[in-house]
PDB file of N, CA and C in Angstrom:
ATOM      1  N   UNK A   1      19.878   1.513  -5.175  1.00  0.00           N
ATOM      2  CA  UNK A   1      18.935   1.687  -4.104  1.00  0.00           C
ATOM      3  C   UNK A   1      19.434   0.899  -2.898  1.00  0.00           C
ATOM      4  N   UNK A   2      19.536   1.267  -1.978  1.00  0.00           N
ATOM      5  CA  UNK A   2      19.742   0.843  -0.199  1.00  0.00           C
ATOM      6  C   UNK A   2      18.429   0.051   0.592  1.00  0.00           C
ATOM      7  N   UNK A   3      19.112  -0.618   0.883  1.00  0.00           N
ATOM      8  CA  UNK A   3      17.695  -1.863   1.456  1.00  0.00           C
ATOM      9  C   UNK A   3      18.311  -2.033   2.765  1.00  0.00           C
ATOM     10  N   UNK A   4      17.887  -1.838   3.629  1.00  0.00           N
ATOM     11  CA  UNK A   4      17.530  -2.226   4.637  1.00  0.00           C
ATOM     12  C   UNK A   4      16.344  -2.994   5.541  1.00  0.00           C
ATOM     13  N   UNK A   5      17.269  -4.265   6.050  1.00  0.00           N
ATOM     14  CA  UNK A   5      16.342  -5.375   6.756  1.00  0.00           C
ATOM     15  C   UNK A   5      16.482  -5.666   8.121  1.00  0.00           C
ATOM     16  N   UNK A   6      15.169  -5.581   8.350  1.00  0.00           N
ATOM     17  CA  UNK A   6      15.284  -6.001  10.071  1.00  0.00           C
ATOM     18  C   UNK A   6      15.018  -7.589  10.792  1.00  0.00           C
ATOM     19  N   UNK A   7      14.866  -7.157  11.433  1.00  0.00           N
ATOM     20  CA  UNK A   7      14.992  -9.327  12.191  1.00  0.00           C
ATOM     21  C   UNK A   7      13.729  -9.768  11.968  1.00  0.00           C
ATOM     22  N   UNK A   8      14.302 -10.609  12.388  1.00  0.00           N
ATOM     23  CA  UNK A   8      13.771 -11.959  11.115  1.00  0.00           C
ATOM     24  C   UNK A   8      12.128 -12.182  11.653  1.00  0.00           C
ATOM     25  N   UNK A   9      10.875 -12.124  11.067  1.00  0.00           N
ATOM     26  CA  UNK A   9       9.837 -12.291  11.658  1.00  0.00           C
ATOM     27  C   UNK A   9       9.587 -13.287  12.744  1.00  0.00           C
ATOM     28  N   UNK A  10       8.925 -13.077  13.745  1.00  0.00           N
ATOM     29  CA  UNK A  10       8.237 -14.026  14.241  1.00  0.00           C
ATOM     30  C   UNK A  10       7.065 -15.111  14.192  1.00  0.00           C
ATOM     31  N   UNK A  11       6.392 -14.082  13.348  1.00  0.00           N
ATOM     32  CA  UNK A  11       5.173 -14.897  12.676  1.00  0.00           C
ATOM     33  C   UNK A  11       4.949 -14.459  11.297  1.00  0.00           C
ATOM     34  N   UNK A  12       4.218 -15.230  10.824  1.00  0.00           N
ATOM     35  CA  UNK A  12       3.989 -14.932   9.345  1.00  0.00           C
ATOM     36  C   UNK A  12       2.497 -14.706   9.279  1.00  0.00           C
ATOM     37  N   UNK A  13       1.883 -14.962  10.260  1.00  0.00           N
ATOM     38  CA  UNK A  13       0.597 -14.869  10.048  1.00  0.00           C
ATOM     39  C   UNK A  13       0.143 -14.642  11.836  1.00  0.00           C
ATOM     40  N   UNK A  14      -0.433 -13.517  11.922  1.00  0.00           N
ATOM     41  CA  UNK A  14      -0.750 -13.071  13.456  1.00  0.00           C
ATOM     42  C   UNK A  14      -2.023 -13.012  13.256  1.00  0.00           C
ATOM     43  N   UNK A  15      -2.842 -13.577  14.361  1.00  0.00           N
ATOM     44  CA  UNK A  15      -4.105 -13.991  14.716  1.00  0.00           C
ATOM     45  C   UNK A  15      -4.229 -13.558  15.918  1.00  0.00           C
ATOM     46  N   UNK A  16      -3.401 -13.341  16.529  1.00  0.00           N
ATOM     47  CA  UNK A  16      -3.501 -12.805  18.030  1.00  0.00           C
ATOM     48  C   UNK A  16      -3.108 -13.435  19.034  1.00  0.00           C
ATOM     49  N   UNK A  17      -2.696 -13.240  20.163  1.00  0.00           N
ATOM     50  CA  UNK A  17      -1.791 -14.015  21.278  1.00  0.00           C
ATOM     51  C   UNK A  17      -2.220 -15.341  21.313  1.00  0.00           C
ATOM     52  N   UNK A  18      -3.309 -16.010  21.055  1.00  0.00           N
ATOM     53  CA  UNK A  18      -3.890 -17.221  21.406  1.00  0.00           C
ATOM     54  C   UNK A  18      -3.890 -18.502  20.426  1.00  0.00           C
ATOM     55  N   UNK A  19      -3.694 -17.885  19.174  1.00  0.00           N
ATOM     56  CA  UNK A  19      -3.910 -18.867  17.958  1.00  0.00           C
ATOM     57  C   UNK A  19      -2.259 -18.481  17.681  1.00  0.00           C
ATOM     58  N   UNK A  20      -1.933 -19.836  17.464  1.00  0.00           N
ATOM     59  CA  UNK A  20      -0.581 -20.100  16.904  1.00  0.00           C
ATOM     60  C   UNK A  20      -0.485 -19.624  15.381  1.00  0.00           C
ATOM     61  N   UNK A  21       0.421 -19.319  14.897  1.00  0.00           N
ATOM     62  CA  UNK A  21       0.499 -18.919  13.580  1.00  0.00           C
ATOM     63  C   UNK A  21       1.252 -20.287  12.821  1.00  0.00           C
ATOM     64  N   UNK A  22       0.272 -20.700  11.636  1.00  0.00           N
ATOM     65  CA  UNK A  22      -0.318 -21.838  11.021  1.00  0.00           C
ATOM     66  C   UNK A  22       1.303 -22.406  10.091  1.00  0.00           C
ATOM     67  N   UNK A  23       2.099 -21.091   9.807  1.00  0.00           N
ATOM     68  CA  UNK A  23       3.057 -21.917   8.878  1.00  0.00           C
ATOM     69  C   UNK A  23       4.271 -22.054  10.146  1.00  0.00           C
ATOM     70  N   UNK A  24       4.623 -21.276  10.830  1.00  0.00           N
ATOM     71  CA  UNK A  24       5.921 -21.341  11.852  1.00  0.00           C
ATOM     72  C   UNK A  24       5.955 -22.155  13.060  1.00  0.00           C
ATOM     73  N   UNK A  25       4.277 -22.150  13.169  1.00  0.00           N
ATOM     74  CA  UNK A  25       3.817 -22.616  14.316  1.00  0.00           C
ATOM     75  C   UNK A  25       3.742 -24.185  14.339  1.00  0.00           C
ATOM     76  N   UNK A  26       3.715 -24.287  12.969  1.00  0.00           N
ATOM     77  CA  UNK A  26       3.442 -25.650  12.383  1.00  0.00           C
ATOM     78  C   UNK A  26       4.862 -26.467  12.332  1.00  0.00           C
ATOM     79  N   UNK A  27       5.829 -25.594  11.788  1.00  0.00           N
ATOM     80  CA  UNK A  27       7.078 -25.755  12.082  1.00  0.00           C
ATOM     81  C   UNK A  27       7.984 -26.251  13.052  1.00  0.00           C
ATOM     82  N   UNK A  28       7.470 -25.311  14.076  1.00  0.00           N
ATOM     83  CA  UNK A  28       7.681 -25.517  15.522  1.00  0.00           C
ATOM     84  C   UNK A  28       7.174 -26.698  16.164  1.00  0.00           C
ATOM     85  N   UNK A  29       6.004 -26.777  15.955  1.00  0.00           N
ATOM     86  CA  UNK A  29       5.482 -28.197  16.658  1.00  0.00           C
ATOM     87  C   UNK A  29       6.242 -29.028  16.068  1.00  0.00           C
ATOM     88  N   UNK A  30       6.343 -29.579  14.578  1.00  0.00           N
ATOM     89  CA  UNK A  30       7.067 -30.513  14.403  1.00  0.00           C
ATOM     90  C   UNK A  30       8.447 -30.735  14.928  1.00  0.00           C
ATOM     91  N   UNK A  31       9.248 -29.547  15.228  1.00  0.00           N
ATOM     92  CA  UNK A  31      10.145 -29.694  15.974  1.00  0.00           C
ATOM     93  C   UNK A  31      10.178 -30.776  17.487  1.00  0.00           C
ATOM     94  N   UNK A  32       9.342 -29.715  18.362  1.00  0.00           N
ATOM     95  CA  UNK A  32       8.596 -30.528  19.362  1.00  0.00           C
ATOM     96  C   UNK A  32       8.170 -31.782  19.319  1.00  0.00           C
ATOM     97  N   UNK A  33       7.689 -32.449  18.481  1.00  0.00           N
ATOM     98  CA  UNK A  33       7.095 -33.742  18.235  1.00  0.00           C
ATOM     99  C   UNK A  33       8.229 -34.414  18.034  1.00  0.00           C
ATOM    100  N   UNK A  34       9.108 -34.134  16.914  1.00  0.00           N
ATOM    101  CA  UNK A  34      10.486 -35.191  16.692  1.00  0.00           C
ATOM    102  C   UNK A  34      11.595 -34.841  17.915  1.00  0.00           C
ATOM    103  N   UNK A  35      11.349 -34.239  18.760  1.00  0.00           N
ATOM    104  CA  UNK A  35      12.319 -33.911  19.964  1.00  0.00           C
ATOM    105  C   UNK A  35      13.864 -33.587  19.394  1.00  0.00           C
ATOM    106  N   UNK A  36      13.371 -32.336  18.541  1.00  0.00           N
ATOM    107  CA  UNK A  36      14.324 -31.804  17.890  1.00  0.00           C
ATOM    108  C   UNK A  36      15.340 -32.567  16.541  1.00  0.00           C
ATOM    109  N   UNK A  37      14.679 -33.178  15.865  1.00  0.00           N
ATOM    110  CA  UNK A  37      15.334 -34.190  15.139  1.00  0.00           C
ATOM    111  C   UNK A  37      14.763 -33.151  13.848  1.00  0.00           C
ATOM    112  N   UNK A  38      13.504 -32.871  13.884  1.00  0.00           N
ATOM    113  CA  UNK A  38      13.584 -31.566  12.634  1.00  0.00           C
ATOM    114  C   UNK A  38      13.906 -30.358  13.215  1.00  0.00           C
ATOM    115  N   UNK A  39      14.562 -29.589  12.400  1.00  0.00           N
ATOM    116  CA  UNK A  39      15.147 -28.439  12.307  1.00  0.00           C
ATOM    117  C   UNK A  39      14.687 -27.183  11.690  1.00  0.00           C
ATOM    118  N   UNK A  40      13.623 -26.580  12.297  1.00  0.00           N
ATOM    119  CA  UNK A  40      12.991 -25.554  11.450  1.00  0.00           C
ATOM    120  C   UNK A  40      13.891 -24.930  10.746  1.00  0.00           C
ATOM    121  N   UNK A  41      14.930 -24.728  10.703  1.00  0.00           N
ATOM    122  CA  UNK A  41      15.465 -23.749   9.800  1.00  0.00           C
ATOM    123  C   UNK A  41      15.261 -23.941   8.951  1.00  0.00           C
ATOM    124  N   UNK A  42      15.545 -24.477   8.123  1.00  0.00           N
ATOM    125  CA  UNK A  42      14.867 -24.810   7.025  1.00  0.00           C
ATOM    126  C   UNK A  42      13.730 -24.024   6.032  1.00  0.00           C
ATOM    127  N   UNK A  43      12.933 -24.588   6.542  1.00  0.00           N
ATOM    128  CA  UNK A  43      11.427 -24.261   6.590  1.00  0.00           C
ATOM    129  C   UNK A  43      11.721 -22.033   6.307  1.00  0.00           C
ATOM    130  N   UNK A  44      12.128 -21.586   7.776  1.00  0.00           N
ATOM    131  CA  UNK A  44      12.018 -20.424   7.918  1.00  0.00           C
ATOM    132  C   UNK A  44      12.869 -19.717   6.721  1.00  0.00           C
ATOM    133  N   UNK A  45      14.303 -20.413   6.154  1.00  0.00           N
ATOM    134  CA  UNK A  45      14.757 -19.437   5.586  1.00  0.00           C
ATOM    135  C   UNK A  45      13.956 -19.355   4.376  1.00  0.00           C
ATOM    136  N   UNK A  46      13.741 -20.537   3.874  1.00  0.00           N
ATOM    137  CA  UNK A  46      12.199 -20.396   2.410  1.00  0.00           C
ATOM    138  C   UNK A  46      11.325 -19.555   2.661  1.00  0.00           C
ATOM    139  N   UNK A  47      10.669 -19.437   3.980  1.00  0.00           N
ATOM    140  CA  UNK A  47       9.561 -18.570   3.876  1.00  0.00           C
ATOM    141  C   UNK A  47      10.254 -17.139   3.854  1.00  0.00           C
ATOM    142  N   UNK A  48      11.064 -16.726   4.685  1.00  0.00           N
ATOM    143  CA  UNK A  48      11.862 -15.649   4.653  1.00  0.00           C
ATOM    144  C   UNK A  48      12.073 -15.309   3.125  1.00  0.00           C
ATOM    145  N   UNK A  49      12.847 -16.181   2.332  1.00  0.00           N
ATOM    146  CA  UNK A  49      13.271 -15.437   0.896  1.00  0.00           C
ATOM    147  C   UNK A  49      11.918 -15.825  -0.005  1.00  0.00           C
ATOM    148  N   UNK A  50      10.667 -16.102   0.526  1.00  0.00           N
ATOM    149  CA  UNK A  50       9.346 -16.101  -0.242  1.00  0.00           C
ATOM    150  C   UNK A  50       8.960 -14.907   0.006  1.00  0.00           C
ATOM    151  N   UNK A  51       8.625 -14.547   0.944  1.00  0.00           N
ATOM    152  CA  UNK A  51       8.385 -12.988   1.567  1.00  0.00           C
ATOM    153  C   UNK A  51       9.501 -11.640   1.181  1.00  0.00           C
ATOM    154  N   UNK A  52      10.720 -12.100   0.952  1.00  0.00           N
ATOM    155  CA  UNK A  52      11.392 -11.221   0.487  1.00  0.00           C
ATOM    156  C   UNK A  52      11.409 -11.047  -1.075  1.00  0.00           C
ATOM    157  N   UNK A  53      11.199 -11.838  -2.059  1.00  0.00           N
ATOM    158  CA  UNK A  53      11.063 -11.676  -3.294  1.00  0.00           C
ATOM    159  C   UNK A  53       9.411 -11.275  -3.492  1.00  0.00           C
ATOM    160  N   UNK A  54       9.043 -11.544  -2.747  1.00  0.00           N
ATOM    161  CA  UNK A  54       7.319 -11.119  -2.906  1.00  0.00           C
ATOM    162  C   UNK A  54       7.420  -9.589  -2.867  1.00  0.00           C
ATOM    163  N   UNK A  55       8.206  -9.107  -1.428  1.00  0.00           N
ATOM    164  CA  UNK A  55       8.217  -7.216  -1.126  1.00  0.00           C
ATOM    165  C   UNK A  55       9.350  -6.608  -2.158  1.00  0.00           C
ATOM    166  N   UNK A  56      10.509  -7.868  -3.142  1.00  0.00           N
ATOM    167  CA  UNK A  56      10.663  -6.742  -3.891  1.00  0.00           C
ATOM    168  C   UNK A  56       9.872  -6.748  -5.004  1.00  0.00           C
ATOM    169  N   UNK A  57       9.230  -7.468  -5.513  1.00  0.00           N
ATOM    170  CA  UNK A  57       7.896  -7.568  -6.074  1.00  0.00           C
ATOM    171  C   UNK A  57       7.569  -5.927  -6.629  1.00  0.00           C
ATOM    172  N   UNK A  58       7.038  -6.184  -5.364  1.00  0.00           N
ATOM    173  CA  UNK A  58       5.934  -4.487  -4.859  1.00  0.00           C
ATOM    174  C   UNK A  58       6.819  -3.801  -5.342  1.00  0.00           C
ATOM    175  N   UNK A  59       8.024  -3.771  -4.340  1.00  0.00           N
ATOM    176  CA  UNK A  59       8.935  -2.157  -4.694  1.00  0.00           C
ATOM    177  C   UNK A  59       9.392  -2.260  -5.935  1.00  0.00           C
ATOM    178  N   UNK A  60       9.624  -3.448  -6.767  1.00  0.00           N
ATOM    179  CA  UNK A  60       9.479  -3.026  -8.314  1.00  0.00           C
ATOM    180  C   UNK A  60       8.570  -2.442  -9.006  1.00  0.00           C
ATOM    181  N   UNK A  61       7.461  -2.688  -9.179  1.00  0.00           N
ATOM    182  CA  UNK A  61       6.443  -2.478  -9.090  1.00  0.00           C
ATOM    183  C   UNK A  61       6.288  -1.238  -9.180  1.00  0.00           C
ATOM    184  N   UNK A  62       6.334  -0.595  -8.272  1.00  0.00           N
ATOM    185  CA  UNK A  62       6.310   0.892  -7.987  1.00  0.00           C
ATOM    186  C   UNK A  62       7.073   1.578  -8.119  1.00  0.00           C
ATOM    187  N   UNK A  63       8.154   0.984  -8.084  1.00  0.00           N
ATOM    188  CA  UNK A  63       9.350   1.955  -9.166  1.00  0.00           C
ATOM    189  C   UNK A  63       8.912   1.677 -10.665  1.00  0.00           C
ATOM    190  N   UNK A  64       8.337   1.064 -11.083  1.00  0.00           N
ATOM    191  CA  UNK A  64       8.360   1.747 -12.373  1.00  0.00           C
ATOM    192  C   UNK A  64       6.828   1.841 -13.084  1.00  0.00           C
ATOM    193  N   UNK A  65       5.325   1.901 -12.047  1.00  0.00           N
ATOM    194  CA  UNK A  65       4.883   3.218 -12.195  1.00  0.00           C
ATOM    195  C   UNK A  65       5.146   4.387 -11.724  1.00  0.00           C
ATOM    196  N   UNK A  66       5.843   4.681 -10.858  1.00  0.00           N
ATOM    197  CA  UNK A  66       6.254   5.968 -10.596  1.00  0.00           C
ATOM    198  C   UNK A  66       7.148   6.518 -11.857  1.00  0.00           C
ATOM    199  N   UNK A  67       8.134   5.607 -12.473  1.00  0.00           N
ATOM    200  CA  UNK A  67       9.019   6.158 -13.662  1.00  0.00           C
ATOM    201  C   UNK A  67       8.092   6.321 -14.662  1.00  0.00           C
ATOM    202  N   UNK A  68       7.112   5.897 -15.144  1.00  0.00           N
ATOM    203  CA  UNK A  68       6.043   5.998 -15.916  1.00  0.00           C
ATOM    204  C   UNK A  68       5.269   7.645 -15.937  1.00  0.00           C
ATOM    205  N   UNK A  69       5.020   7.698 -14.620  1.00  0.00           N
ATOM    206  CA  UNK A  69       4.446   9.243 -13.894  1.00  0.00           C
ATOM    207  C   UNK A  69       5.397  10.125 -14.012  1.00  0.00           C
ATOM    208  N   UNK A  70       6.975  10.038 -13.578  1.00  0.00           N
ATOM    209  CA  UNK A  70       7.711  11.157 -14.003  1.00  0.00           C
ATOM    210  C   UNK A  70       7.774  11.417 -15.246  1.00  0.00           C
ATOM    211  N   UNK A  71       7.955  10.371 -16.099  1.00  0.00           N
ATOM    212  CA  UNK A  71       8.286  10.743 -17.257  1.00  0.00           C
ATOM    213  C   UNK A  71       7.171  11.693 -18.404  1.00  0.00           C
ATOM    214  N   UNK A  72       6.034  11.184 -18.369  1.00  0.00           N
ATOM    215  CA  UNK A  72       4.617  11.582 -18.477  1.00  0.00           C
ATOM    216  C   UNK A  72       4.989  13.542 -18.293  1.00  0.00           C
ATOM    217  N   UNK A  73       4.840  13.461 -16.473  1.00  0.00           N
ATOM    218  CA  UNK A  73       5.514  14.744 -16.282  1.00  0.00           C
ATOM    219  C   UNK A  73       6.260  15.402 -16.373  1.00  0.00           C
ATOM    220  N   UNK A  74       7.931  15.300 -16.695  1.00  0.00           N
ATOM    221  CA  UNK A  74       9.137  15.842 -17.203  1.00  0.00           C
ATOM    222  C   UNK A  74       8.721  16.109 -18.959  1.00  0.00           C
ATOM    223  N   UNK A  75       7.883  14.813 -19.568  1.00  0.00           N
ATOM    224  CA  UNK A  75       7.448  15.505 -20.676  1.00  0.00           C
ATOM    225  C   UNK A  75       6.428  16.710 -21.299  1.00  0.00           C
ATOM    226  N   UNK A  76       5.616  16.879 -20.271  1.00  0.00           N
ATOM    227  CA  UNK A  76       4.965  17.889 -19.923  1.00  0.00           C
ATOM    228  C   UNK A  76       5.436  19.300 -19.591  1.00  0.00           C
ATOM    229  N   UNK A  77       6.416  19.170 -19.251  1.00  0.00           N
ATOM    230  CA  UNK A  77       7.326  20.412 -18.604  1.00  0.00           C
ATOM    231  C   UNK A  77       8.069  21.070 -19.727  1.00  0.00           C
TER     232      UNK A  77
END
């Protein structure tokens, strides 16, 4: 199977233009506060490969009730 990924989120949690988003945002300030002495990266690539093992999660998931459903049906046939 072919996976394709796009850039890298901005937020992890959108509330809307006005409220900062609580895990990146949180991130960020600390940046700001230590005048760059922390380094979000860090932080982002964890949440990044938390969020990415979470969505293949799902798409496992659903690949194999769907293999469940074909098979059901190919045995039917």
């Amino acid at each position: 199977m072919d996976f394709v990924a796009g850039a890298r989120p901005k937020k992890v949690f959108d509330f809307g233009e006005f409220i900062p988003d609580p895990l990146y945002g949180t991130a960020g300030f600390l940046q700001f506060m230590t005048l760059g002495v922390y380094n979000p990266q860090g932080f982002h690539d964890f949440m990044d490969l938390q969020m990415s093992t979470q969505h293949s999660r799902v798409h496992q998931a659903l690949m194999e009730g769907s293999a469940k459903v074909f098979a059901a049906w190919l045995k039917d046939k």
